[in-house]
PDB file of N, CA and C in Angstrom:
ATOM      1  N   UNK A   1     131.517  67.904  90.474  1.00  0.00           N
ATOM      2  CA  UNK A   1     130.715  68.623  89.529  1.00  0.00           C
ATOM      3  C   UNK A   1     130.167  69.871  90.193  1.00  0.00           C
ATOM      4  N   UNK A   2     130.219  70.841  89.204  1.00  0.00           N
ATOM      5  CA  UNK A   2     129.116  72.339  89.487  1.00  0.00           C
ATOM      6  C   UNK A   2     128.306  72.608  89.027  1.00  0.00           C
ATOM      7  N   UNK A   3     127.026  73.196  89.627  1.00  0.00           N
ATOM      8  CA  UNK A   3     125.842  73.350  89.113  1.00  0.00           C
ATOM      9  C   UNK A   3     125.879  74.981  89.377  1.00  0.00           C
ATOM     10  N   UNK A   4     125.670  75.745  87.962  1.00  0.00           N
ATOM     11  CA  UNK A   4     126.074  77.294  87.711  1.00  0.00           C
ATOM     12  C   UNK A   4     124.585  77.618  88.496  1.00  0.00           C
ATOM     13  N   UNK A   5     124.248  78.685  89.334  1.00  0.00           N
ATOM     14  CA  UNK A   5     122.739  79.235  89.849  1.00  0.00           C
ATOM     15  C   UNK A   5     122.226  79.731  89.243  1.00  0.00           C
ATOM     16  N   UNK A   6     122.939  80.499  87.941  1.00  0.00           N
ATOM     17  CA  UNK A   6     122.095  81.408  87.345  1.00  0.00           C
ATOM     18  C   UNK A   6     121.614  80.253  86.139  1.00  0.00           C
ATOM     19  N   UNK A   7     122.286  79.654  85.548  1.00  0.00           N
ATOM     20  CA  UNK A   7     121.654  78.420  84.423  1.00  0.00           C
ATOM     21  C   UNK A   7     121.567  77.337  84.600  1.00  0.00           C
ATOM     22  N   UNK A   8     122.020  76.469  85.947  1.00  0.00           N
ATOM     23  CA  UNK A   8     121.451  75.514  86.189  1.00  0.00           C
ATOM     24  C   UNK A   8     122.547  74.626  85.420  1.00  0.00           C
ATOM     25  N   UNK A   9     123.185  74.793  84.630  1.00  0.00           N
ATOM     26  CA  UNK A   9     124.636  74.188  83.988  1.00  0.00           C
ATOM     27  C   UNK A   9     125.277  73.726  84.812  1.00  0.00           C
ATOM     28  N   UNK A  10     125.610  72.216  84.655  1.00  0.00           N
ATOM     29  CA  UNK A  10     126.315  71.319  85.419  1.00  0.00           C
ATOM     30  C   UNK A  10     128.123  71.229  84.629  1.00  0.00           C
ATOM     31  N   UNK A  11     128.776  71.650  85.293  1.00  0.00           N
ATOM     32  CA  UNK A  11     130.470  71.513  84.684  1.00  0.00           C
ATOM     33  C   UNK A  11     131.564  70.678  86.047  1.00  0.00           C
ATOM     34  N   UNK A  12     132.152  70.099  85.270  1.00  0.00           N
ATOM     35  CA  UNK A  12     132.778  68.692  85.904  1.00  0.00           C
ATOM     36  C   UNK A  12     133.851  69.843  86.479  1.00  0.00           C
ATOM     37  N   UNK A  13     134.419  70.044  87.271  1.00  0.00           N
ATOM     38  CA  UNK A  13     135.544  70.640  87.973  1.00  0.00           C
ATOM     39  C   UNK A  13     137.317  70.163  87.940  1.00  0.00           C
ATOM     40  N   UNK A  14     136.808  68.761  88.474  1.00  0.00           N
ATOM     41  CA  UNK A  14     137.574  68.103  89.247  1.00  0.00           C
ATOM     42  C   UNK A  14     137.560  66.440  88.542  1.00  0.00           C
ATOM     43  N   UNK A  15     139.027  66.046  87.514  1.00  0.00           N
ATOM     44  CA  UNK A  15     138.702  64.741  87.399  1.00  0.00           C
ATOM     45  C   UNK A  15     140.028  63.928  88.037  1.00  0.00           C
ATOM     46  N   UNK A  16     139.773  63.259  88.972  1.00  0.00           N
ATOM     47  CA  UNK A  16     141.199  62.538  89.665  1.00  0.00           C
ATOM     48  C   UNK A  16     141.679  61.584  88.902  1.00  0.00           C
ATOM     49  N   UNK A  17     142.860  61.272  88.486  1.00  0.00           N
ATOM     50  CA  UNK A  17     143.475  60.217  88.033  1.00  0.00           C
ATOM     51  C   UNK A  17     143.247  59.011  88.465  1.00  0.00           C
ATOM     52  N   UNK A  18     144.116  57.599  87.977  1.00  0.00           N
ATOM     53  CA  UNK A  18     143.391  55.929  88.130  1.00  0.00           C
ATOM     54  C   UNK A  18     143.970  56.064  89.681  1.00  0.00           C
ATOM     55  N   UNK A  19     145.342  56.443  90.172  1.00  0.00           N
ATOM     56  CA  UNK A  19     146.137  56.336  91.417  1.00  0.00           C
ATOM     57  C   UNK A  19     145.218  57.315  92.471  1.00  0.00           C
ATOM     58  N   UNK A  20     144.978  58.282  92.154  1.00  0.00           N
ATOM     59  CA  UNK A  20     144.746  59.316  93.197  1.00  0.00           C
ATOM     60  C   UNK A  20     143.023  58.861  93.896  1.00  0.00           C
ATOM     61  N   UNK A  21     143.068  59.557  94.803  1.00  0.00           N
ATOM     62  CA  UNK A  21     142.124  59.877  95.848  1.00  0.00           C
ATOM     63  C   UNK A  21     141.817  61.108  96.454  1.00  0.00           C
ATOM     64  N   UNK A  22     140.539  61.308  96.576  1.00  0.00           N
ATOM     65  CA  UNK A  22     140.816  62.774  97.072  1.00  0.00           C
ATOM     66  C   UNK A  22     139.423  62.281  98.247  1.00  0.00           C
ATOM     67  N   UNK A  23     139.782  62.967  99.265  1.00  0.00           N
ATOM     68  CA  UNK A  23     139.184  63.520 100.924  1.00  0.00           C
ATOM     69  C   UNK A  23     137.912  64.468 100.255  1.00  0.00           C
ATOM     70  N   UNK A  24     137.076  64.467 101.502  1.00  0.00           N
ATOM     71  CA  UNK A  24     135.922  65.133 101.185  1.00  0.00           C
ATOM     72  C   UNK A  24     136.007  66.295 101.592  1.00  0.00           C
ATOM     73  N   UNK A  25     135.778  67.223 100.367  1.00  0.00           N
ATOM     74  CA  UNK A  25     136.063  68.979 100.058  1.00  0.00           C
ATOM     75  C   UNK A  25     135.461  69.552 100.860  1.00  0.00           C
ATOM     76  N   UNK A  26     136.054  70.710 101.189  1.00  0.00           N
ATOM     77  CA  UNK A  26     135.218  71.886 102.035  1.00  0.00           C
ATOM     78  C   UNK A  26     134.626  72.828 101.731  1.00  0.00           C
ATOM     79  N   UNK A  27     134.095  73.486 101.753  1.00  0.00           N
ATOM     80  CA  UNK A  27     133.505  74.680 100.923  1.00  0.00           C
ATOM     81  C   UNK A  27     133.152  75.799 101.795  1.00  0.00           C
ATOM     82  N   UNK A  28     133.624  76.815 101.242  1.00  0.00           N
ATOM     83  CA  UNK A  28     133.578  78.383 101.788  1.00  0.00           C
ATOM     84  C   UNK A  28     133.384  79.161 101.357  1.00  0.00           C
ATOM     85  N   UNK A  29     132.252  80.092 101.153  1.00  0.00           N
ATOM     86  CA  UNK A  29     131.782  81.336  99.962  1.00  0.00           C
ATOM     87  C   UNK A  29     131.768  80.456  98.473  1.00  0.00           C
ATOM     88  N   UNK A  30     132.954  81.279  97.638  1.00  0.00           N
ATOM     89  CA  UNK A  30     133.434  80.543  96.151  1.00  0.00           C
ATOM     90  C   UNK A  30     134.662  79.729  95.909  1.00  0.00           C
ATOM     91  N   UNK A  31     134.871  79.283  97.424  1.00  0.00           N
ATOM     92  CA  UNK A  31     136.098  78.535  97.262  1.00  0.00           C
ATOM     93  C   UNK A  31     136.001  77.163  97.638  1.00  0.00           C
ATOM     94  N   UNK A  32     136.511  75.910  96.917  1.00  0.00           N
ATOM     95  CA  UNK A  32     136.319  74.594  96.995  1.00  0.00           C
ATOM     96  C   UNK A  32     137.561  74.294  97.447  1.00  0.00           C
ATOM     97  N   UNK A  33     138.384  73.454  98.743  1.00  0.00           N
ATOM     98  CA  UNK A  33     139.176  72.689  99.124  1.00  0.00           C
ATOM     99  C   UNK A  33     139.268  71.113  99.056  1.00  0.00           C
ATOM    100  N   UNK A  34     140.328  70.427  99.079  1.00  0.00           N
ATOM    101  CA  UNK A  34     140.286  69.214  98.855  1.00  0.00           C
ATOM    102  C   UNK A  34     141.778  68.544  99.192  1.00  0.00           C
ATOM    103  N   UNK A  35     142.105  67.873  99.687  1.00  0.00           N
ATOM    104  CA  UNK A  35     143.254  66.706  99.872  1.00  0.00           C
ATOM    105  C   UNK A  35     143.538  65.913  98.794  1.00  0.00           C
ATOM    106  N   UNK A  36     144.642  65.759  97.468  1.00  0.00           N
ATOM    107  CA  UNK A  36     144.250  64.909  96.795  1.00  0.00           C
ATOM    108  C   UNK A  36     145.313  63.304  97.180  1.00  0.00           C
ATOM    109  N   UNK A  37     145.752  62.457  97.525  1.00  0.00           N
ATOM    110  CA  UNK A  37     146.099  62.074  97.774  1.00  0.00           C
ATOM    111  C   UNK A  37     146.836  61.155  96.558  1.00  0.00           C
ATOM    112  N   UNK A  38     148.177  60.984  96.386  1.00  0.00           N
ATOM    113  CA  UNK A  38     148.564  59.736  95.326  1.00  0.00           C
ATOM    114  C   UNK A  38     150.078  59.340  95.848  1.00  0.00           C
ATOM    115  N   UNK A  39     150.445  58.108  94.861  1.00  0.00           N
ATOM    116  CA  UNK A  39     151.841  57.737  95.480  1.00  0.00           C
ATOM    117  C   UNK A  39     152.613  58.646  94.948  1.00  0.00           C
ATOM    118  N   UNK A  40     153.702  58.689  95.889  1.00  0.00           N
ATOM    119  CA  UNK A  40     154.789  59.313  95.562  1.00  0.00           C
ATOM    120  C   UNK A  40     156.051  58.406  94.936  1.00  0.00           C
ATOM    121  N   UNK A  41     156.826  59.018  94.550  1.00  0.00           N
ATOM    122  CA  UNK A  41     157.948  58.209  93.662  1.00  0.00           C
ATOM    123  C   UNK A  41     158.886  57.307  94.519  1.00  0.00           C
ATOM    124  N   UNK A  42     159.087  57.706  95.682  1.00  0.00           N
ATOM    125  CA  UNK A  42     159.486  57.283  96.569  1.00  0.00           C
ATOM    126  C   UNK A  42     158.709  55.469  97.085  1.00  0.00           C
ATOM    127  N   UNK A  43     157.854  55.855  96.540  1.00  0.00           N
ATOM    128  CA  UNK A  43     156.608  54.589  97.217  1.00  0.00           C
ATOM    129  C   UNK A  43     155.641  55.156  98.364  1.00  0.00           C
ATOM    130  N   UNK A  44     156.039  56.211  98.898  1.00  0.00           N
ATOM    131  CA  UNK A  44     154.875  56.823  99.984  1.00  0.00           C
ATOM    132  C   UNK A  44     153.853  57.490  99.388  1.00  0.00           C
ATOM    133  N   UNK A  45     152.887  57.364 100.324  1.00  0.00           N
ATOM    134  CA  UNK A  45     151.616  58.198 100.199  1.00  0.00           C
ATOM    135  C   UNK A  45     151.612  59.657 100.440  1.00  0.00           C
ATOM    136  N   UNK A  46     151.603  60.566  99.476  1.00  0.00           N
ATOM    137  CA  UNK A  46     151.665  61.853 100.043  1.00  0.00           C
ATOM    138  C   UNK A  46     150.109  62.690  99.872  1.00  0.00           C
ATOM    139  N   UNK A  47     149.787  63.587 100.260  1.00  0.00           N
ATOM    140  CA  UNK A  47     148.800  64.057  99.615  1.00  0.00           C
ATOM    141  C   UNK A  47     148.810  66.384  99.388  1.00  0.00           C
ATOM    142  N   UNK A  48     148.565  66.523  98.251  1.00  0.00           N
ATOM    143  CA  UNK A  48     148.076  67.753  97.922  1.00  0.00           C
ATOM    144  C   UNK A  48     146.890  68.272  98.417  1.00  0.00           C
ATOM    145  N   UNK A  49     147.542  69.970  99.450  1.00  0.00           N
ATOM    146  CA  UNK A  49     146.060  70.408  99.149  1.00  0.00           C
ATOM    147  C   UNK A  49     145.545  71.497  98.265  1.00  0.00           C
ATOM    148  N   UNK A  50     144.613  71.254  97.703  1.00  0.00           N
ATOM    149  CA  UNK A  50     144.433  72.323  96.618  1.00  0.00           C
ATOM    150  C   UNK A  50     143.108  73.082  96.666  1.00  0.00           C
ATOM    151  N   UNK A  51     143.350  73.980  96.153  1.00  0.00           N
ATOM    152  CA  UNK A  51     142.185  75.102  96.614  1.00  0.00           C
ATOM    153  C   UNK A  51     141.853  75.048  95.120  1.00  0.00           C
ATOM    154  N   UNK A  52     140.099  75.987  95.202  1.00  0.00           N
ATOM    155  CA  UNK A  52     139.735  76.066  94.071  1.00  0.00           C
ATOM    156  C   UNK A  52     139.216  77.375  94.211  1.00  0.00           C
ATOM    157  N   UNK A  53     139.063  78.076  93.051  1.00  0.00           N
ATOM    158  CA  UNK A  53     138.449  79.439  93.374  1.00  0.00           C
ATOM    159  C   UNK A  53     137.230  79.556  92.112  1.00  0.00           C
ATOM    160  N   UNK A  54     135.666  79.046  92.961  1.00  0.00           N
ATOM    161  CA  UNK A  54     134.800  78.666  91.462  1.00  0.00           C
ATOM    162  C   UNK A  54     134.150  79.642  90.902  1.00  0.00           C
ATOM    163  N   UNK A  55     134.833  80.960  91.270  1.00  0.00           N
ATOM    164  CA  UNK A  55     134.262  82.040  90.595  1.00  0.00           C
ATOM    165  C   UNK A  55     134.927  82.042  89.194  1.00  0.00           C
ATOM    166  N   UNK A  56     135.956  82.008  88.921  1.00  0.00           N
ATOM    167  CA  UNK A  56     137.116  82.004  88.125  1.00  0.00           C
ATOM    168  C   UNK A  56     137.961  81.007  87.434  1.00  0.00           C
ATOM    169  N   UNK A  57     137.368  79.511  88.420  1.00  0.00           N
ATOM    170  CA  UNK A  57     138.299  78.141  87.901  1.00  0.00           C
ATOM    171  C   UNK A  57     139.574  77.970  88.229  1.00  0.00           C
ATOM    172  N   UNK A  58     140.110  78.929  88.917  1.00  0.00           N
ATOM    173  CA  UNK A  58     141.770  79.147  89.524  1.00  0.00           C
ATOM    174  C   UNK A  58     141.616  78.057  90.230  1.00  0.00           C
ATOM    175  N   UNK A  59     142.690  76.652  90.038  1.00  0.00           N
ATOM    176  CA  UNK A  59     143.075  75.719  91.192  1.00  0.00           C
ATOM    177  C   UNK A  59     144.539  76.093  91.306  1.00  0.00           C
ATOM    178  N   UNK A  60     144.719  75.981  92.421  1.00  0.00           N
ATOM    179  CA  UNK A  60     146.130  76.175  93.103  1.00  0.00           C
ATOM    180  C   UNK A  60     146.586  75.128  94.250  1.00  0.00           C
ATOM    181  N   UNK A  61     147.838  74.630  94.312  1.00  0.00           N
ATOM    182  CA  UNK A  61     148.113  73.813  95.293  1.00  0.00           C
ATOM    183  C   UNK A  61     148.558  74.822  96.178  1.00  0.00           C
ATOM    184  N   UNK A  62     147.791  74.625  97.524  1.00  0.00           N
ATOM    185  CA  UNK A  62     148.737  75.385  98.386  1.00  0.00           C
ATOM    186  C   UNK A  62     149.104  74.710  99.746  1.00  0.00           C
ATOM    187  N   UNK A  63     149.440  73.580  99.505  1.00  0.00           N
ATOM    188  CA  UNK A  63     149.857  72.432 100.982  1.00  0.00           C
ATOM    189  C   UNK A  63     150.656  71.108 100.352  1.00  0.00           C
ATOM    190  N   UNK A  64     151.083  70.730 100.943  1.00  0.00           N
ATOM    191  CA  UNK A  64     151.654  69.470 100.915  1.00  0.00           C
ATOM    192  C   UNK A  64     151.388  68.427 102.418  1.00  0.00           C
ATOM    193  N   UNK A  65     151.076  67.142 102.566  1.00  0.00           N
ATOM    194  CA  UNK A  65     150.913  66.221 103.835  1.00  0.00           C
ATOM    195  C   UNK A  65     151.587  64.884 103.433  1.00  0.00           C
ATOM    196  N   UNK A  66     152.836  64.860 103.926  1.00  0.00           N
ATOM    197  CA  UNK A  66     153.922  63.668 103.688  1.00  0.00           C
ATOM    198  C   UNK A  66     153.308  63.056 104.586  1.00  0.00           C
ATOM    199  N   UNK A  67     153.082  63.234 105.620  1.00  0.00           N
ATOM    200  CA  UNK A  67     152.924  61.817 106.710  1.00  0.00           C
ATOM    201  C   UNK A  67     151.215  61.462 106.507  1.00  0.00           C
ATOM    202  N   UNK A  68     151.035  61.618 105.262  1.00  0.00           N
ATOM    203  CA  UNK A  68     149.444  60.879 105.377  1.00  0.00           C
ATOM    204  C   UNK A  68     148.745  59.931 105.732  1.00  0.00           C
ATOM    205  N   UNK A  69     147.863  59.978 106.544  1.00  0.00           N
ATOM    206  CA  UNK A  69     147.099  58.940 106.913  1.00  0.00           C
ATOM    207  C   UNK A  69     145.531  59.225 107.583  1.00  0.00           C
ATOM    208  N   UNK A  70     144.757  58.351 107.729  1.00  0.00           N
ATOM    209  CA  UNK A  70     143.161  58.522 107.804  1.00  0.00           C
ATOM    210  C   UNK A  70     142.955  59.842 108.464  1.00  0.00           C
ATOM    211  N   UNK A  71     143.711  59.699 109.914  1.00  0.00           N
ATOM    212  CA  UNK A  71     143.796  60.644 110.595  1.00  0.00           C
ATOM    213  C   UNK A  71     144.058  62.241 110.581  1.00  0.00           C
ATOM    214  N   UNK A  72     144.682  62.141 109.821  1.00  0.00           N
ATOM    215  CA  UNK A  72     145.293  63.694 109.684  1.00  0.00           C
ATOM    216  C   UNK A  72     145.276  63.733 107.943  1.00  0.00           C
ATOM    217  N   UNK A  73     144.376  63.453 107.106  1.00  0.00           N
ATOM    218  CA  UNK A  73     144.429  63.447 105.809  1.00  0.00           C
ATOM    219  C   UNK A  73     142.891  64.265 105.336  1.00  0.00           C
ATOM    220  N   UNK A  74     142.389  65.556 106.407  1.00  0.00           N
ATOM    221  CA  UNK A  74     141.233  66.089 105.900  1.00  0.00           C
ATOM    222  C   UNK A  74     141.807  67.214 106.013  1.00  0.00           C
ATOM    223  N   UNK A  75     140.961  68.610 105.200  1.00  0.00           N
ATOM    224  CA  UNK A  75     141.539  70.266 105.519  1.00  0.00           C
ATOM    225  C   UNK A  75     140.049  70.846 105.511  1.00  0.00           C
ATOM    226  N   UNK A  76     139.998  72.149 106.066  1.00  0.00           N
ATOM    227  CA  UNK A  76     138.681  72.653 106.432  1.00  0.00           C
ATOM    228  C   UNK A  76     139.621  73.923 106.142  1.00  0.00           C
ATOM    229  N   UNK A  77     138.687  74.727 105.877  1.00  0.00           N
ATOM    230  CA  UNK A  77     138.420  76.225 105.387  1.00  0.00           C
ATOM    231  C   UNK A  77     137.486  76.654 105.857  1.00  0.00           C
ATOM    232  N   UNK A  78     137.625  78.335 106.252  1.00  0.00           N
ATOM    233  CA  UNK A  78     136.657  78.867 107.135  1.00  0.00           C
ATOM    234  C   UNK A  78     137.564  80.561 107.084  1.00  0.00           C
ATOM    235  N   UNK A  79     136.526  81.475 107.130  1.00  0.00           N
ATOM    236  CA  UNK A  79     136.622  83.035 107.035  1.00  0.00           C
ATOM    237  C   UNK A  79     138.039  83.368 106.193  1.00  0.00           C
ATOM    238  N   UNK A  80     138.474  82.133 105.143  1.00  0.00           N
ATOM    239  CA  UNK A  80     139.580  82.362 104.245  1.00  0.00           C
ATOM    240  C   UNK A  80     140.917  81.901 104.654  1.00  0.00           C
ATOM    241  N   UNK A  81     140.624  81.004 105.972  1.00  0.00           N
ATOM    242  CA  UNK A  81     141.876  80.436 106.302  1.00  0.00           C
ATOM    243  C   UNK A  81     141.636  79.148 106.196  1.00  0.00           C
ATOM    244  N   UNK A  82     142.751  78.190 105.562  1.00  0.00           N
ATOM    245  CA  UNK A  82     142.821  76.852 105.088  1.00  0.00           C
ATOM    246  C   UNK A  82     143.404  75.789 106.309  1.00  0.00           C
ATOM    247  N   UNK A  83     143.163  74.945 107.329  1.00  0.00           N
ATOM    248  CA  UNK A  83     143.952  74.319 107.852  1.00  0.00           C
ATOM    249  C   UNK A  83     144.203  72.409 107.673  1.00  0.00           C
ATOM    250  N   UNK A  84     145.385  72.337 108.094  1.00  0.00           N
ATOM    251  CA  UNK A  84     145.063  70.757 107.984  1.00  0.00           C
ATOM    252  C   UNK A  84     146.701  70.067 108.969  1.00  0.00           C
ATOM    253  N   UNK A  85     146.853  68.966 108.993  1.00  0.00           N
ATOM    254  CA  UNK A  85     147.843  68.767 109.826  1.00  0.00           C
ATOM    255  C   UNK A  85     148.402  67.633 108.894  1.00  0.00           C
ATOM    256  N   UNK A  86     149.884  67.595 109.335  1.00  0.00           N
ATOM    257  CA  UNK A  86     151.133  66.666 109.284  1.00  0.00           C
ATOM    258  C   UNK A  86     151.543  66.149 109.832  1.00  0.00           C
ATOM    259  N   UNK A  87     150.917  65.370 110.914  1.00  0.00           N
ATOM    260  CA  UNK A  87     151.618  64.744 111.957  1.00  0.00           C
ATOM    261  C   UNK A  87     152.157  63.512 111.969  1.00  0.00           C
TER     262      UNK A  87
END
């Protein structure tokens, strides 16, 4: 959820499906990050990372993490660069 500064208006962003999971988001200026994690068709766990841009509402996927797991299943953002690992 977002809470607007200038009205105090609370708007839901983000609703994950019954399968999915999502990692705890990062936040940078007006941009929200997140891992979402669900099965893949295959039967593996893959996870999306998707950016948000909350000036505007633009979500975009811009990652993919096939080898997901506890370990390597968070992303951080910082001065506009997104990172996260696949190992």
């Amino acid at each position: 959820m977002r809470r607007t500064s200038k009205t105090g208006e609370v708007k839901l962003i983000y609703s994950q499906g019954e399968k999915e999971s999502i990692t705890v988001p990062e936040l940078w200026r007006d941009y929200l990050v997140w891992a979402t994690d669900y099965d893949a068709t295959d039967g593996n766990r893959i996870s999306e990372i998707v950016l948000l841009n909350l000036e505007n509402g633009q979500m975009k996927k811009v990652g993919t993490i096939r080898n997901t797991c506890f370990i390597n299943d968070f992303v951080s953002i910082n001065n506009g660069r997104i990172i996260w690992a696949d190992i």
